[in-house]
C-alpha atoms as a PDB file:
ATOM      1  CA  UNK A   1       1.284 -35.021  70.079  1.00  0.00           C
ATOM      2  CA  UNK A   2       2.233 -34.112  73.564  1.00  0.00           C
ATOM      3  CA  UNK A   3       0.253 -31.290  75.537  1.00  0.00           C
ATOM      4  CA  UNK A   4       3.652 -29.959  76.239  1.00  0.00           C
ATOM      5  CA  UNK A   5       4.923 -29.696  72.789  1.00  0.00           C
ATOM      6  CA  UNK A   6       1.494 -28.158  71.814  1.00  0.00           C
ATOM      7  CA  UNK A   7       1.846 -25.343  74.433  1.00  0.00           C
ATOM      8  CA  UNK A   8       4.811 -24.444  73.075  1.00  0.00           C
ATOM      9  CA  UNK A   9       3.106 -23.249  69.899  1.00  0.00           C
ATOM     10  CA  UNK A  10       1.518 -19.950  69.305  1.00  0.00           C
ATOM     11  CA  UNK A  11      -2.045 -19.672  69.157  1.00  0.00           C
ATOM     12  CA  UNK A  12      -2.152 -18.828  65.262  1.00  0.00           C
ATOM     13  CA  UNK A  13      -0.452 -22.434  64.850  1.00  0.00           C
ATOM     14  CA  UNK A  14      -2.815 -24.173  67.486  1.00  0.00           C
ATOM     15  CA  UNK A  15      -5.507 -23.218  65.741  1.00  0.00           C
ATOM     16  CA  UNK A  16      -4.458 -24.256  62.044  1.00  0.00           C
ATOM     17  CA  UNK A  17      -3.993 -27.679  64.117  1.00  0.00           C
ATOM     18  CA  UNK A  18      -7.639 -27.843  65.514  1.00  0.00           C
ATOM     19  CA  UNK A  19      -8.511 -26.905  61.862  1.00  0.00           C
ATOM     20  CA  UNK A  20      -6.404 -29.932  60.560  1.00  0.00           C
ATOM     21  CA  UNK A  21      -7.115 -32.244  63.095  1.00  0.00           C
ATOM     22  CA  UNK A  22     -11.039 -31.659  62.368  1.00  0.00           C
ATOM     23  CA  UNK A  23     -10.931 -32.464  58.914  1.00  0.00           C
ATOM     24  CA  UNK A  24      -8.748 -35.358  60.119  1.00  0.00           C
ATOM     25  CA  UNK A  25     -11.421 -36.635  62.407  1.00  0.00           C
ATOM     26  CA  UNK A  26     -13.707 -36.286  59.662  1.00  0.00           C
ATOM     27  CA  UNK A  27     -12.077 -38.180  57.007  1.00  0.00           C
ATOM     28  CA  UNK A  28     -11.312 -40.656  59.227  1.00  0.00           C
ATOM     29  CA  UNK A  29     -14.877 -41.396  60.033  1.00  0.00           C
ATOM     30  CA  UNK A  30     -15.551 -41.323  56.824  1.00  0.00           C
ATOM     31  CA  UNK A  31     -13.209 -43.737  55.726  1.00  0.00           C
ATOM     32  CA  UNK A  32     -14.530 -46.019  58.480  1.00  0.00           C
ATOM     33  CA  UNK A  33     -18.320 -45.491  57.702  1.00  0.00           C
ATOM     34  CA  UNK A  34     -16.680 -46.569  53.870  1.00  0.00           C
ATOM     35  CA  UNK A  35     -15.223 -49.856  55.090  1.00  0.00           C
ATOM     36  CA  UNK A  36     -11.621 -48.812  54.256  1.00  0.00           C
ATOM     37  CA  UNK A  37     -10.184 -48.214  57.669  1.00  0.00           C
ATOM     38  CA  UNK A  38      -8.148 -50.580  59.062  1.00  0.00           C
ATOM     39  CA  UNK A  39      -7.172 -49.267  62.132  1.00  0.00           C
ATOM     40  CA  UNK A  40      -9.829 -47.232  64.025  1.00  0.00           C
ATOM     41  CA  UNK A  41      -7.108 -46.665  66.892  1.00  0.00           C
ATOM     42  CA  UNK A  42      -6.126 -43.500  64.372  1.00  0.00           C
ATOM     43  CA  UNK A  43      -9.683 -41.778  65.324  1.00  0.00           C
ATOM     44  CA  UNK A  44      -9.351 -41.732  68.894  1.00  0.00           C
ATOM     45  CA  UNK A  45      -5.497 -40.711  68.318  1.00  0.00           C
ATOM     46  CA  UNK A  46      -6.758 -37.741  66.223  1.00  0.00           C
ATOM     47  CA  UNK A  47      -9.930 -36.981  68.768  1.00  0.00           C
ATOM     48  CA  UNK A  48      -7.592 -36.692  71.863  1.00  0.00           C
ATOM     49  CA  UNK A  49      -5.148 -34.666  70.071  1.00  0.00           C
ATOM     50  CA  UNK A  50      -7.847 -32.529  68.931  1.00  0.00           C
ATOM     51  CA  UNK A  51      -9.268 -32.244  72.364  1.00  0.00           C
ATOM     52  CA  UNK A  52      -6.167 -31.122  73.995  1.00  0.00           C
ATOM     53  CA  UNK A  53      -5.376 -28.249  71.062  1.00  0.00           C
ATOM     54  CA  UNK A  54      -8.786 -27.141  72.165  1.00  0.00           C
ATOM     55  CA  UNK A  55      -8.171 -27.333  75.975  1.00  0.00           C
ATOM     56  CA  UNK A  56      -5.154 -25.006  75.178  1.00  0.00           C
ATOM     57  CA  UNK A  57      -6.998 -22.469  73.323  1.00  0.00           C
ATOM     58  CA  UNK A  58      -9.261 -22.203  75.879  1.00  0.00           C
ATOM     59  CA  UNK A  59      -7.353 -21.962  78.835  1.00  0.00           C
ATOM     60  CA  UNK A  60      -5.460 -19.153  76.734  1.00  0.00           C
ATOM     61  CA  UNK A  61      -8.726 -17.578  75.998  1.00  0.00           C
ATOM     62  CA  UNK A  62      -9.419 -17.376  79.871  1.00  0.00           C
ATOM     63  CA  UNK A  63      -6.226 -16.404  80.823  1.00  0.00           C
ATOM     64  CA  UNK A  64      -6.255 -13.521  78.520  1.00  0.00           C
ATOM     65  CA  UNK A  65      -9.869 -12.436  79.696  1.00  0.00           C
ATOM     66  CA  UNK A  66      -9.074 -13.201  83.144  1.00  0.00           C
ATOM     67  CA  UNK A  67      -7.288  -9.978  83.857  1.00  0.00           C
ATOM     68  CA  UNK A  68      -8.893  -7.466  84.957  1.00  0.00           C
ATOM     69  CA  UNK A  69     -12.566  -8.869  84.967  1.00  0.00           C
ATOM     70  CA  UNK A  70     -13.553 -10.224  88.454  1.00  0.00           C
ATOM     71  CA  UNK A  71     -15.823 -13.336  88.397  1.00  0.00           C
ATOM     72  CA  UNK A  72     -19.594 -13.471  88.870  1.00  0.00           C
ATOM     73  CA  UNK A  73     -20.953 -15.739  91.645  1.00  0.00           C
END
């Protein structure tokens, strides 16, 4: 999924997509540590996609914090 298509969502359905794309990740592994996985191109598909819902979040977390607060340094 795109990063621009995932911004798009709201942060209720981002993170029911990190939520699905874990157990993704994880079934997927299993699967593989099983023998029945073909193509172990889908993990890394699933990990990136799972990486950039969570770079979303968290760049919405800070820019919802941000305001306000002044930075420590």
């Amino acid at each position: 999924m795109k990063a621009k298509e995932l911004r798009d969502q709201t942060t209720e359905e981002l993170t029911l997509k990190e939520r699905d794309l874990r157990q993704e990740v994880f079934n997927l592994k299993l699967q593989k540590a099983a023998g029945q996985l073909a193509n172990t191109a889908g993990i890394v598909k699933a990990k990136k996609d799972l990486a950039r819902v969570k770079t979303i979040l968290r760049s919405r977390e800070i820019a919802g914090g941000a305001k306000g607060t002044r930075a420590q340094g």
